[in-house]
PDB file of N, CA and C in Angstrom:
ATOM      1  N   UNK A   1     105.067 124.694  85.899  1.00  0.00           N
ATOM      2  CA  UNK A   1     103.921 123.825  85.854  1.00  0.00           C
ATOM      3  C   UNK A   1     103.871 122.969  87.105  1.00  0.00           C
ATOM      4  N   UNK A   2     102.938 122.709  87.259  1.00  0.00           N
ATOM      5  CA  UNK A   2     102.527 121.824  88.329  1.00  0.00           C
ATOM      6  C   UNK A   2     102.213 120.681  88.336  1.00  0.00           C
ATOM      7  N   UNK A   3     102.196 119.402  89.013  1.00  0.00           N
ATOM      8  CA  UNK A   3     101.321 118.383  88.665  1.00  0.00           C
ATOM      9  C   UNK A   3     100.420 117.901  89.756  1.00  0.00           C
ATOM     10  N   UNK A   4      99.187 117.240  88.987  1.00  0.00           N
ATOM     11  CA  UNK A   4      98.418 117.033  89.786  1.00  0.00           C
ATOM     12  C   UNK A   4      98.721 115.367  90.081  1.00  0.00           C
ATOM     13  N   UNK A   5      98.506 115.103  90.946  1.00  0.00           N
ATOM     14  CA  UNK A   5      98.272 113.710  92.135  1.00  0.00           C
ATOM     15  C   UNK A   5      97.457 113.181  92.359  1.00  0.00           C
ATOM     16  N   UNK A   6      96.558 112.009  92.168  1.00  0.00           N
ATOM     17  CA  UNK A   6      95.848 111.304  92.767  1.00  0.00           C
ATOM     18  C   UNK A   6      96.053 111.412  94.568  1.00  0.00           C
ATOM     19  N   UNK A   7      94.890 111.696  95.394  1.00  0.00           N
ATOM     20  CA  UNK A   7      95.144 111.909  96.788  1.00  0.00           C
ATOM     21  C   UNK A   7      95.566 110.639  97.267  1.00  0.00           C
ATOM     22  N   UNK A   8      94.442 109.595  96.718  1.00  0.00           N
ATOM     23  CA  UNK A   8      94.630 108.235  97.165  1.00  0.00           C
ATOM     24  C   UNK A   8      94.353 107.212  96.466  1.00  0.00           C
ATOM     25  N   UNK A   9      95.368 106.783  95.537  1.00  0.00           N
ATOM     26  CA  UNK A   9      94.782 105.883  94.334  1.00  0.00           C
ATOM     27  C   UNK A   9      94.362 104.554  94.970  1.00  0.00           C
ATOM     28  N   UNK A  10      93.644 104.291  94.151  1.00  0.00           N
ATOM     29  CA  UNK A  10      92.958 102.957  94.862  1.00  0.00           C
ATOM     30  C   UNK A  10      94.189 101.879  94.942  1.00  0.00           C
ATOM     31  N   UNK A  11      93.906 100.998  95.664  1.00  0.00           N
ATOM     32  CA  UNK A  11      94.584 100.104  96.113  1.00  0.00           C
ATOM     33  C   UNK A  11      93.873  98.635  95.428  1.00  0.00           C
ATOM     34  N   UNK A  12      95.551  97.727  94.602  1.00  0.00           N
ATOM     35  CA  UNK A  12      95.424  97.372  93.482  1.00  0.00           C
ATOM     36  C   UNK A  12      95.019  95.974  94.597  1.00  0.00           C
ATOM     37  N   UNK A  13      93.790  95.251  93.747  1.00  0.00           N
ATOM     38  CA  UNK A  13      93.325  94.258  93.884  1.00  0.00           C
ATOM     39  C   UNK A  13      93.605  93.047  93.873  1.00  0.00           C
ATOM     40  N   UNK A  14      93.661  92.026  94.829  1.00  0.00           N
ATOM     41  CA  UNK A  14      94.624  91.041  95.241  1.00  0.00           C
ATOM     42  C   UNK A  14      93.605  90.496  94.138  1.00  0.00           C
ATOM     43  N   UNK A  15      94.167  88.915  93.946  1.00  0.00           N
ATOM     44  CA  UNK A  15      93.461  87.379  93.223  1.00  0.00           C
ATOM     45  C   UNK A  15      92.700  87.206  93.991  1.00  0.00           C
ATOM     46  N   UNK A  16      93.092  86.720  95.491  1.00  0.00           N
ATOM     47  CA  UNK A  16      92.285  86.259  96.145  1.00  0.00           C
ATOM     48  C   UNK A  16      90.568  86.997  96.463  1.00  0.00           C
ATOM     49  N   UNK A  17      91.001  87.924  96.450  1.00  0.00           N
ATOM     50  CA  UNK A  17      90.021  88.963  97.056  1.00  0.00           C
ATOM     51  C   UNK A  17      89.360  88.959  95.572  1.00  0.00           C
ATOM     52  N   UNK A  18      89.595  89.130  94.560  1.00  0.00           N
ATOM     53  CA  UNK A  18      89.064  89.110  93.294  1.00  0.00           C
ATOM     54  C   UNK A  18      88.201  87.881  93.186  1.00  0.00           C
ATOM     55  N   UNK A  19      88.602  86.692  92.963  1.00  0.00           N
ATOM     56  CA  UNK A  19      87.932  85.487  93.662  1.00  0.00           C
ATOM     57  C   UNK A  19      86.627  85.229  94.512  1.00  0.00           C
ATOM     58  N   UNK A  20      87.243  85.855  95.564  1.00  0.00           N
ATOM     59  CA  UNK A  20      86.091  85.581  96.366  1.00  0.00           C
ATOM     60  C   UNK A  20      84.900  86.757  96.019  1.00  0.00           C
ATOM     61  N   UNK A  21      84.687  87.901  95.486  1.00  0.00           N
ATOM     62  CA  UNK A  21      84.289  88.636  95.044  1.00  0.00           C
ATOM     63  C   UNK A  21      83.498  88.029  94.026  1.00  0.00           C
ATOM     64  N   UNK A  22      83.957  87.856  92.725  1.00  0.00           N
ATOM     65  CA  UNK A  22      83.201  87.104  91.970  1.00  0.00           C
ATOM     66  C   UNK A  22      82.374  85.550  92.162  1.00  0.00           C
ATOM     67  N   UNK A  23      82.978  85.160  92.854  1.00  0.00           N
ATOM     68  CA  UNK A  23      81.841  83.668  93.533  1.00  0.00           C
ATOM     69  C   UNK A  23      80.646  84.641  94.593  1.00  0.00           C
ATOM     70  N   UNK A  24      80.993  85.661  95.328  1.00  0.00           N
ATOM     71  CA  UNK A  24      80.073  86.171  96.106  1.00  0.00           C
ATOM     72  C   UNK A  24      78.579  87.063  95.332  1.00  0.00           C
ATOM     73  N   UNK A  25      78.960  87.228  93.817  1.00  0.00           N
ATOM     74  CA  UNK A  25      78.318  88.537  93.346  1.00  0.00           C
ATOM     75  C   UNK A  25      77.561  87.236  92.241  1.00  0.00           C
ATOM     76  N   UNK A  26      78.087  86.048  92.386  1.00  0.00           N
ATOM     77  CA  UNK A  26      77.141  85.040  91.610  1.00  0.00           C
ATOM     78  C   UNK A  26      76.524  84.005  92.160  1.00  0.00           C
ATOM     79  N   UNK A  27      76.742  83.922  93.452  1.00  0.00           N
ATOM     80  CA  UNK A  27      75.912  83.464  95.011  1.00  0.00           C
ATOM     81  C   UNK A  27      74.399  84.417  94.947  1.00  0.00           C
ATOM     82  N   UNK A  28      75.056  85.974  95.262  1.00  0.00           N
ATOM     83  CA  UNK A  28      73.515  87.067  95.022  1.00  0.00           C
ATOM     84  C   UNK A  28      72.838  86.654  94.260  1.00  0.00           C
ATOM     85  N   UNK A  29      73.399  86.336  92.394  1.00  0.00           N
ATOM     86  CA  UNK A  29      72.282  86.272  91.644  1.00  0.00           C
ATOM     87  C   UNK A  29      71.519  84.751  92.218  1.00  0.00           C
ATOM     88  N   UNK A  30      72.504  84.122  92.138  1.00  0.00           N
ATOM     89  CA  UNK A  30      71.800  82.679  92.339  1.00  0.00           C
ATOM     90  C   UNK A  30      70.612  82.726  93.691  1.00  0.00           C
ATOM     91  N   UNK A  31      71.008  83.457  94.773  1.00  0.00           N
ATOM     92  CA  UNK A  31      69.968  83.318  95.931  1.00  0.00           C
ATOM     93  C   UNK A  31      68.767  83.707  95.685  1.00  0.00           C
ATOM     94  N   UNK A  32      68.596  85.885  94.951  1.00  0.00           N
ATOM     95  CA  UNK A  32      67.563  86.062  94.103  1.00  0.00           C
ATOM     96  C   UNK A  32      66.304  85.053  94.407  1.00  0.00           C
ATOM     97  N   UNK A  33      66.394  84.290  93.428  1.00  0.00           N
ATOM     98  CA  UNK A  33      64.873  83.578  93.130  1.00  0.00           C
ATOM     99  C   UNK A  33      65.036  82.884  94.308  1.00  0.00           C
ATOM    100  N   UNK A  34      65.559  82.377  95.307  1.00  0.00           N
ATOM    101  CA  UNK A  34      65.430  81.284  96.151  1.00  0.00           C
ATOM    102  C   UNK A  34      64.405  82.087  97.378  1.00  0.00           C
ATOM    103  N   UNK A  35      64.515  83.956  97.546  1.00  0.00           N
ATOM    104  CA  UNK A  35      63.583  83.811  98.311  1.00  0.00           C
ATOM    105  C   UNK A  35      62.106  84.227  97.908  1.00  0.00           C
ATOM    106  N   UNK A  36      61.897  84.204  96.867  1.00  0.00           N
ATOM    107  CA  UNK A  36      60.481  83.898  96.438  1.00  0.00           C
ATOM    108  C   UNK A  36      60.344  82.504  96.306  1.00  0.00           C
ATOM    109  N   UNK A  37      61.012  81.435  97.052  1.00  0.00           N
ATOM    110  CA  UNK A  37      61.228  79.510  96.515  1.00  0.00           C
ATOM    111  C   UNK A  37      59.874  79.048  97.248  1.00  0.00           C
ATOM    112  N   UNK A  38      59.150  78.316  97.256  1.00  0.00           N
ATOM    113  CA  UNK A  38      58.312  77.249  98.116  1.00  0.00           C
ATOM    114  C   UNK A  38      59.368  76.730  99.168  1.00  0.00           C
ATOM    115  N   UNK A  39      61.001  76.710  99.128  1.00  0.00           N
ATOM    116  CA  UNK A  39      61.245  75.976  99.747  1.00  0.00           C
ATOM    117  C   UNK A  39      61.842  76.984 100.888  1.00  0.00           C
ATOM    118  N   UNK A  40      62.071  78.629 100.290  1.00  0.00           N
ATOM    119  CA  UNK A  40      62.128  79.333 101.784  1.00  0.00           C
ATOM    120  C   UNK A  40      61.153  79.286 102.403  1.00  0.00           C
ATOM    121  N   UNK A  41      59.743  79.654 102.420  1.00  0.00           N
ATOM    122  CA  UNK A  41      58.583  79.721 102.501  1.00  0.00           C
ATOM    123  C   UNK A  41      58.388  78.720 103.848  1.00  0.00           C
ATOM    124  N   UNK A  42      58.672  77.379 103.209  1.00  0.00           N
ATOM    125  CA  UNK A  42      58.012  76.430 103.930  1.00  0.00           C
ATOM    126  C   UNK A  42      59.083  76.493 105.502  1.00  0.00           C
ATOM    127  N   UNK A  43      60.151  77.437 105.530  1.00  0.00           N
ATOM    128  CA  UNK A  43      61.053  76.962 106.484  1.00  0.00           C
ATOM    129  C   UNK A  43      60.560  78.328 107.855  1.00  0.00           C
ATOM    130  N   UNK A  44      59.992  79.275 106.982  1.00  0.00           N
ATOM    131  CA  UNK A  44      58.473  79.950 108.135  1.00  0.00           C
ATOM    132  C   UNK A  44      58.610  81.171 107.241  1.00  0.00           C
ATOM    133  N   UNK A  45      57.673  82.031 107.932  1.00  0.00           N
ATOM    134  CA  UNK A  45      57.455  83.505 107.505  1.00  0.00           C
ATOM    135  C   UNK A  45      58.319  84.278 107.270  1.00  0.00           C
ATOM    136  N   UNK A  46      58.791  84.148 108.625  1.00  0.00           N
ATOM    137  CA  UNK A  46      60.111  85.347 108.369  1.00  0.00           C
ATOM    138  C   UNK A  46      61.693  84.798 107.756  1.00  0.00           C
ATOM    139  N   UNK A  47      62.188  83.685 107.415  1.00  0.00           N
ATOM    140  CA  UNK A  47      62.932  83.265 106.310  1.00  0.00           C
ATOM    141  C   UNK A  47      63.056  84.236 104.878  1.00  0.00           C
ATOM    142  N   UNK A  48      62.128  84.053 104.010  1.00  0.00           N
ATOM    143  CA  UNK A  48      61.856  84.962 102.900  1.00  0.00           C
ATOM    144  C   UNK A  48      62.582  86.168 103.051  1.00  0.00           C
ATOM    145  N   UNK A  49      62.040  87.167 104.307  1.00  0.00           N
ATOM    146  CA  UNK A  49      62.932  88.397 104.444  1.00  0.00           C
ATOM    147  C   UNK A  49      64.153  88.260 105.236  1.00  0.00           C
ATOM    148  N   UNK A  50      64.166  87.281 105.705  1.00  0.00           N
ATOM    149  CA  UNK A  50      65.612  87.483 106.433  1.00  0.00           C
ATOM    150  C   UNK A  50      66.829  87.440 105.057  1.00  0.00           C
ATOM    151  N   UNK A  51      66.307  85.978 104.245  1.00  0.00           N
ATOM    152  CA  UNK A  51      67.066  85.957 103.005  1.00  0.00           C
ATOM    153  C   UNK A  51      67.410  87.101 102.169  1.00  0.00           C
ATOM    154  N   UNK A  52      66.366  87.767 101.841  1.00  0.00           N
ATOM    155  CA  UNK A  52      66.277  89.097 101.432  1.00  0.00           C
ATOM    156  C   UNK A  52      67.644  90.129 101.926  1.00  0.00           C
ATOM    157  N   UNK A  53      66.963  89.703 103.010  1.00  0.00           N
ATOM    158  CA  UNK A  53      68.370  90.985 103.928  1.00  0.00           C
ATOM    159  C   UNK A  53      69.313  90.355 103.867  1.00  0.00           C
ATOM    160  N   UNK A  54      69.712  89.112 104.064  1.00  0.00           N
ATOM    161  CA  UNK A  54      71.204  88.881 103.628  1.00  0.00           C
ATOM    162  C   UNK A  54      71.479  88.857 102.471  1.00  0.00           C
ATOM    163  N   UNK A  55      71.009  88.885 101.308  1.00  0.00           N
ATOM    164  CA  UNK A  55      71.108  89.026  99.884  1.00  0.00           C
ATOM    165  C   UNK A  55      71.777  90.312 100.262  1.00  0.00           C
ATOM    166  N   UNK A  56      70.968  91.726 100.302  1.00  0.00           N
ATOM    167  CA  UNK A  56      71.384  92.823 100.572  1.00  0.00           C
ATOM    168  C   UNK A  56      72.628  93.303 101.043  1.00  0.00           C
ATOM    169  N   UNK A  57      72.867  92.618 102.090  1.00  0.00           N
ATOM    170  CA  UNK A  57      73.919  92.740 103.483  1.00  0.00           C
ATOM    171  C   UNK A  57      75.210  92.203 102.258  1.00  0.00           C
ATOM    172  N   UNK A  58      75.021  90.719 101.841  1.00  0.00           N
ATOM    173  CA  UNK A  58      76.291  89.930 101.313  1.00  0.00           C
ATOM    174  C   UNK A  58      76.804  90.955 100.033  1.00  0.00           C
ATOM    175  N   UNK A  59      75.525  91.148  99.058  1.00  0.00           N
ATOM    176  CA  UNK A  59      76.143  92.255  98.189  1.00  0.00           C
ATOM    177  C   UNK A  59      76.710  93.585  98.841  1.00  0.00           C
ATOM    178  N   UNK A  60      75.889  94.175  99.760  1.00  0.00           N
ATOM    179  CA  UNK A  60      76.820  95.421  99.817  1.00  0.00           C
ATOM    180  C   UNK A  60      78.743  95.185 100.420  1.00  0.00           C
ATOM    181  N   UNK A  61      78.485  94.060 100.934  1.00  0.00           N
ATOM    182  CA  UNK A  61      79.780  93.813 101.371  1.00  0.00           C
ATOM    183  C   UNK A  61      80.692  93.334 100.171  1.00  0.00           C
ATOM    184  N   UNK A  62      80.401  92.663  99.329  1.00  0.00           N
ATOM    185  CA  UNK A  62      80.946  92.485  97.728  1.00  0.00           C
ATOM    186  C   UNK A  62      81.269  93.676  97.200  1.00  0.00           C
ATOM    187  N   UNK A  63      80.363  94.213  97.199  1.00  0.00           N
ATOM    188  CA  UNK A  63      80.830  95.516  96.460  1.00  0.00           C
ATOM    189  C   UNK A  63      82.434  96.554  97.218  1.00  0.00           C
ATOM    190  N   UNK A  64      81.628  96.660  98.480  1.00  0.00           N
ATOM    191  CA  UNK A  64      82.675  97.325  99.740  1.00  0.00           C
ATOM    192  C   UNK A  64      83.901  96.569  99.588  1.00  0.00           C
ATOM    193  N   UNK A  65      84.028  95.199  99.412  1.00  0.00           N
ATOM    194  CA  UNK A  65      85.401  94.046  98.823  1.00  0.00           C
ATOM    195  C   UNK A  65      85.899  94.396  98.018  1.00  0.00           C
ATOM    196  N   UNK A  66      85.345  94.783  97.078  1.00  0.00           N
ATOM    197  CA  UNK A  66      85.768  94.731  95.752  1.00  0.00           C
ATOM    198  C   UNK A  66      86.667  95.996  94.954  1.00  0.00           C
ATOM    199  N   UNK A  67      85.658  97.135  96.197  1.00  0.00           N
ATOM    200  CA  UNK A  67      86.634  98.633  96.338  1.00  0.00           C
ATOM    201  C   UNK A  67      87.240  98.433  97.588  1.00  0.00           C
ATOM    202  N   UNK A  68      88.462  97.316  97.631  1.00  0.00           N
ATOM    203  CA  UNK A  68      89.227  97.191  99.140  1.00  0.00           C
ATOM    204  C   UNK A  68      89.027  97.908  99.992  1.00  0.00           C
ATOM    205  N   UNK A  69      87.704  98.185 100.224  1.00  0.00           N
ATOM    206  CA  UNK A  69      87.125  99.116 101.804  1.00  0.00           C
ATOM    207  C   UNK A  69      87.628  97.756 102.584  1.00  0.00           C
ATOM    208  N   UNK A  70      87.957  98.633 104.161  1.00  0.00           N
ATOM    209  CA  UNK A  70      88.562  97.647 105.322  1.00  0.00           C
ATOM    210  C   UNK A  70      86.563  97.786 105.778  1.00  0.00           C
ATOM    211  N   UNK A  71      86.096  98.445 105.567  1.00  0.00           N
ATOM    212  CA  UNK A  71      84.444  98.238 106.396  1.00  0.00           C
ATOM    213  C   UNK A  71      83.720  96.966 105.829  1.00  0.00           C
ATOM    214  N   UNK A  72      84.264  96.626 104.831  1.00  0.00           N
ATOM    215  CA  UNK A  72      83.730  95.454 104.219  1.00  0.00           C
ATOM    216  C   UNK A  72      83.695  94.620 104.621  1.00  0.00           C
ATOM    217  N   UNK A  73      85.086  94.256 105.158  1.00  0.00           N
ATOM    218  CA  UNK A  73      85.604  93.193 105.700  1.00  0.00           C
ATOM    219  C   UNK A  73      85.065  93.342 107.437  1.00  0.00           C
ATOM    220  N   UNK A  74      84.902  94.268 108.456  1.00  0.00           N
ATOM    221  CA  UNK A  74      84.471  94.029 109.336  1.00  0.00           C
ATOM    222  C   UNK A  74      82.916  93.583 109.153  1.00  0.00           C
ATOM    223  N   UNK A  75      82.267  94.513 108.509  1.00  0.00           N
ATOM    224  CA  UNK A  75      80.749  94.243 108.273  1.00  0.00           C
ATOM    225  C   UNK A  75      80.917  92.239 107.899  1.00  0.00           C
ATOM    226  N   UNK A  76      81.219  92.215 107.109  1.00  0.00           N
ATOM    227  CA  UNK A  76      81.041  90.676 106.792  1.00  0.00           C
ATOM    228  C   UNK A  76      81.192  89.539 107.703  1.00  0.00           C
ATOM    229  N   UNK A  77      82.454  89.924 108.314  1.00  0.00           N
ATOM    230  CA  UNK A  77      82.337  89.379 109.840  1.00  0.00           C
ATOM    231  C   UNK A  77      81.569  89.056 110.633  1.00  0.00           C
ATOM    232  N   UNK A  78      81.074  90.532 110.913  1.00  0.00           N
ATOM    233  CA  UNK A  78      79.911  90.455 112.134  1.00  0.00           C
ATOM    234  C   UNK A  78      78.532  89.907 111.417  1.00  0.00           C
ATOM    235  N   UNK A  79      77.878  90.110 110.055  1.00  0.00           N
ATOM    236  CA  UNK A  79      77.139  89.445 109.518  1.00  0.00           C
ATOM    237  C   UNK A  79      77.410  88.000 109.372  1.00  0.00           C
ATOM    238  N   UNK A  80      78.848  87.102 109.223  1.00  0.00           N
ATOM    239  CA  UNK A  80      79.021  85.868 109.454  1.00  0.00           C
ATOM    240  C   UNK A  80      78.877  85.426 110.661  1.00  0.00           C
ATOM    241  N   UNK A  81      79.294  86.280 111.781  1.00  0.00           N
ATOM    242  CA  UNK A  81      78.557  85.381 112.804  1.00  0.00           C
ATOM    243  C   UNK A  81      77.120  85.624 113.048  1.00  0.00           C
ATOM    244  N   UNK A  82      77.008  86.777 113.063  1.00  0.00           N
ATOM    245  CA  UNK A  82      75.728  86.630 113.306  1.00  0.00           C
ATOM    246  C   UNK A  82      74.638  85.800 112.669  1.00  0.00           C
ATOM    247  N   UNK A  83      74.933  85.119 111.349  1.00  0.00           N
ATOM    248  CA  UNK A  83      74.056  84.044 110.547  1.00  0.00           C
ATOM    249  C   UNK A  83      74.635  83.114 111.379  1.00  0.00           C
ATOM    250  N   UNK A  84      75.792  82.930 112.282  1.00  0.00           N
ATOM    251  CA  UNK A  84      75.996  81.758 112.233  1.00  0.00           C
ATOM    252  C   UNK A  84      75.153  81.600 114.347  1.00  0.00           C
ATOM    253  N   UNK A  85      74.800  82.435 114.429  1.00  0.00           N
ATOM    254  CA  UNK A  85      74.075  82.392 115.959  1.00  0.00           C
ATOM    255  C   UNK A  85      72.455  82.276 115.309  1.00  0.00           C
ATOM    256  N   UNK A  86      72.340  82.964 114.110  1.00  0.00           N
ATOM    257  CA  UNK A  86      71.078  82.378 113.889  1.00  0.00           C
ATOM    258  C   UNK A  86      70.925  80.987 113.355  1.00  0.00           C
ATOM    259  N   UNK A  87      71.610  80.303 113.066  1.00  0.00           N
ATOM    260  CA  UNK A  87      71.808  78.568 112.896  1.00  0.00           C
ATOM    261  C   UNK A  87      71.964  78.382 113.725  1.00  0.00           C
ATOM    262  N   UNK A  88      72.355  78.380 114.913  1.00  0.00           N
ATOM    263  CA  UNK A  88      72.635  77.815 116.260  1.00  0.00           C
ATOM    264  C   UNK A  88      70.676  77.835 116.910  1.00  0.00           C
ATOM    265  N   UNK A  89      70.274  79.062 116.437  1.00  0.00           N
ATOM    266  CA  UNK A  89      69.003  79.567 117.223  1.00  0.00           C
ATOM    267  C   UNK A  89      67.895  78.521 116.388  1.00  0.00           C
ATOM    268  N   UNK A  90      68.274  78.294 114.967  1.00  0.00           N
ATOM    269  CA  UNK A  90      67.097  77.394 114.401  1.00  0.00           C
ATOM    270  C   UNK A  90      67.239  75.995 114.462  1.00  0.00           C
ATOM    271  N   UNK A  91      68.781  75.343 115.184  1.00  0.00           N
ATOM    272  CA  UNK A  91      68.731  74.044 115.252  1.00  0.00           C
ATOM    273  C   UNK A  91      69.612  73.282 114.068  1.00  0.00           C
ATOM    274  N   UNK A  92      69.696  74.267 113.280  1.00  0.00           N
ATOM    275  CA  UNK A  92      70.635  73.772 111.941  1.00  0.00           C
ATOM    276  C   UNK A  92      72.097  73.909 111.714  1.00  0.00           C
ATOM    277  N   UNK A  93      72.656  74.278 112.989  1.00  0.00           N
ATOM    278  CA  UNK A  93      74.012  75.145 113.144  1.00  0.00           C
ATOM    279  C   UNK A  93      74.848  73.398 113.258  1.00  0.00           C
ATOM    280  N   UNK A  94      75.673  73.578 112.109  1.00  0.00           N
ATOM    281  CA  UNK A  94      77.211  72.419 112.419  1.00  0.00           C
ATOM    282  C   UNK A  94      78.623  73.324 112.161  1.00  0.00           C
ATOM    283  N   UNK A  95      79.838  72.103 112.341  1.00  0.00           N
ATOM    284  CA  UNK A  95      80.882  72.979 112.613  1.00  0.00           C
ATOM    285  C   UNK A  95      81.338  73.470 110.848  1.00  0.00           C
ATOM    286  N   UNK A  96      80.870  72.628 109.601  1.00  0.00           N
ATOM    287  CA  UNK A  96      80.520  72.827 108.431  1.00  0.00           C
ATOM    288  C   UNK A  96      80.552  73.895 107.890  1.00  0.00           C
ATOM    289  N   UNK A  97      79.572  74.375 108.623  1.00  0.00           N
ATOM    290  CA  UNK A  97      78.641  75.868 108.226  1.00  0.00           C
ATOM    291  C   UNK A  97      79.844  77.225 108.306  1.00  0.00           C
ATOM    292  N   UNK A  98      80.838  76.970 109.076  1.00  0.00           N
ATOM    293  CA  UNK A  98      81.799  78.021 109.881  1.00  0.00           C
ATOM    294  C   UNK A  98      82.926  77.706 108.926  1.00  0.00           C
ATOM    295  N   UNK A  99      83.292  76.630 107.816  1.00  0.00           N
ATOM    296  CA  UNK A  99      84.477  76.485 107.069  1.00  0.00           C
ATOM    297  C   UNK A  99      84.472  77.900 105.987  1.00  0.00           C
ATOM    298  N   UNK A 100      83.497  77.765 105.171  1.00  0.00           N
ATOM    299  CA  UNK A 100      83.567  78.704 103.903  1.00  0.00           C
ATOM    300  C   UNK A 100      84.054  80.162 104.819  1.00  0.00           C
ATOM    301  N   UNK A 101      82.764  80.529 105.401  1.00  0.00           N
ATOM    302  CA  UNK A 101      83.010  82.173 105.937  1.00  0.00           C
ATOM    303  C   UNK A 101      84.027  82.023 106.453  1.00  0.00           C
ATOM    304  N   UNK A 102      84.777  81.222 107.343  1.00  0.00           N
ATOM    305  CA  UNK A 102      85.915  81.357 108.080  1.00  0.00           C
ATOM    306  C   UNK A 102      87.194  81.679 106.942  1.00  0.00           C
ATOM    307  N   UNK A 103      87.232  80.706 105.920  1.00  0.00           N
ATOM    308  CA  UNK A 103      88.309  80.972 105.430  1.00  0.00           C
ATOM    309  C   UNK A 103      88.091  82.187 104.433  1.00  0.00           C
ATOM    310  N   UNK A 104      87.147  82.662 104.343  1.00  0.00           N
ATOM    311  CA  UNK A 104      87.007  84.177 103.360  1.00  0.00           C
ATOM    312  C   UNK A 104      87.170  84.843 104.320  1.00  0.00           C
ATOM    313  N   UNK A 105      86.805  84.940 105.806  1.00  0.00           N
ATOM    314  CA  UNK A 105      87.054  85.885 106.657  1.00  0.00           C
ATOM    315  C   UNK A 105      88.905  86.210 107.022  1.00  0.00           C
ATOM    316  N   UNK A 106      89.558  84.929 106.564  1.00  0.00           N
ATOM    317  CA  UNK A 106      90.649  84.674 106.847  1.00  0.00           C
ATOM    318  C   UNK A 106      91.860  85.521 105.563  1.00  0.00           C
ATOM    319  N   UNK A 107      90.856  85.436 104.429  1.00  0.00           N
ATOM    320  CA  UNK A 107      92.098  85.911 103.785  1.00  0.00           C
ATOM    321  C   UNK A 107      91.515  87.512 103.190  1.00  0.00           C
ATOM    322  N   UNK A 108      90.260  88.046 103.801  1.00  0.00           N
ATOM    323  CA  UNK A 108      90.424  89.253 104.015  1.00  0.00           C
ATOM    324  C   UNK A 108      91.206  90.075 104.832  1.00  0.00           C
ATOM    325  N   UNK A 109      91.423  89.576 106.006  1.00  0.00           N
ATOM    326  CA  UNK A 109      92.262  90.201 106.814  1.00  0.00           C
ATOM    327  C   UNK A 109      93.396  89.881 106.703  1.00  0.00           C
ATOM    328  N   UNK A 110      93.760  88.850 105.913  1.00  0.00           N
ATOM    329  CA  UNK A 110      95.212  88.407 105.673  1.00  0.00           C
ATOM    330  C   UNK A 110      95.780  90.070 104.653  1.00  0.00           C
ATOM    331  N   UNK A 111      94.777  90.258 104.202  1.00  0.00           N
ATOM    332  CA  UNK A 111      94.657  91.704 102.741  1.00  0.00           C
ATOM    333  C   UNK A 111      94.516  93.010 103.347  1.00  0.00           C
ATOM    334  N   UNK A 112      94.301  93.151 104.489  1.00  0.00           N
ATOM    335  CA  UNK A 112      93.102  94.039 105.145  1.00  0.00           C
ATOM    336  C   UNK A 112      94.251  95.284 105.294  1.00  0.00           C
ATOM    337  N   UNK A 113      95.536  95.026 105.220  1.00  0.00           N
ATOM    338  CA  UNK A 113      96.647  96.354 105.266  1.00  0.00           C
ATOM    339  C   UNK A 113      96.207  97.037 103.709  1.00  0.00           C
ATOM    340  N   UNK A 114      95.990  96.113 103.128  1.00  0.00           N
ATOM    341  CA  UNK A 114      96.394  97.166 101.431  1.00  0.00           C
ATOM    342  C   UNK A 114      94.977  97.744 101.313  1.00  0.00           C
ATOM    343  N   UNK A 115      93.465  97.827 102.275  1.00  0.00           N
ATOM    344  CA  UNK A 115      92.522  98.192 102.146  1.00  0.00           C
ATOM    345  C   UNK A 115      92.767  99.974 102.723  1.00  0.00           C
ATOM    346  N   UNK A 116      91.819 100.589 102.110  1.00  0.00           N
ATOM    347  CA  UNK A 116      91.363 101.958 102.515  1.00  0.00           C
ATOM    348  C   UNK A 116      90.284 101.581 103.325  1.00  0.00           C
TER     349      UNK A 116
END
């Protein structure tokens, strides 16, 4: 007889990363209604869809987290800065804004060996 093997069993899921996963996938719901808000609206036109797309962008990267993909963790990156050059571009950019993503950016890659 033979046995069969998993090729590549998934790779078991830190706390941390669990954590930040679940605050991220209840951020999505919560943003949802905010860009149909009067108060994206009023901040110009293209707000509404940009929100949109980062809704999009933040979940697919939750999800990609959550199955310890290492693409997750780069994608999120480059989507954190890049929101954070578009705060710089609308005038609203402080050093504030760079704590949260920094330290989620920090303890993904602290994880980023046990990712596929």
């Amino acid at each position: 007889m033979t046995s069969v093997q998993a090729a590549d069993p998934a790779p078991k899921r830190p706390i941390p990363i669990t954590i930040i996963c679940v605050i991220s996938f209840i951020g999505a719901l919560v943003a949802v209604p905010m860009i149909f808000s009067d108060v994206a609206s009023s901040i110009g036109a293209w707000y509404p869809p940009l929100l949109a797309v980062s809704c999009v962008i933040g979940l697919v990267c939750t999800i990609g987290l959550w199955m310890m993909r290492k693409w997750a963790v780069y994608t999120y990156t480059a989507f954190a800065a890049l929101n954070q050059v578009i705060m710089i571009v609308m005038g609203i950019w402080n050093p504030l804004a760079l704590v949260i993503p920094g330290i989620v950016i920090v303890v993904m890659f602290i994880y980023i060996s046990r990712m596929r």
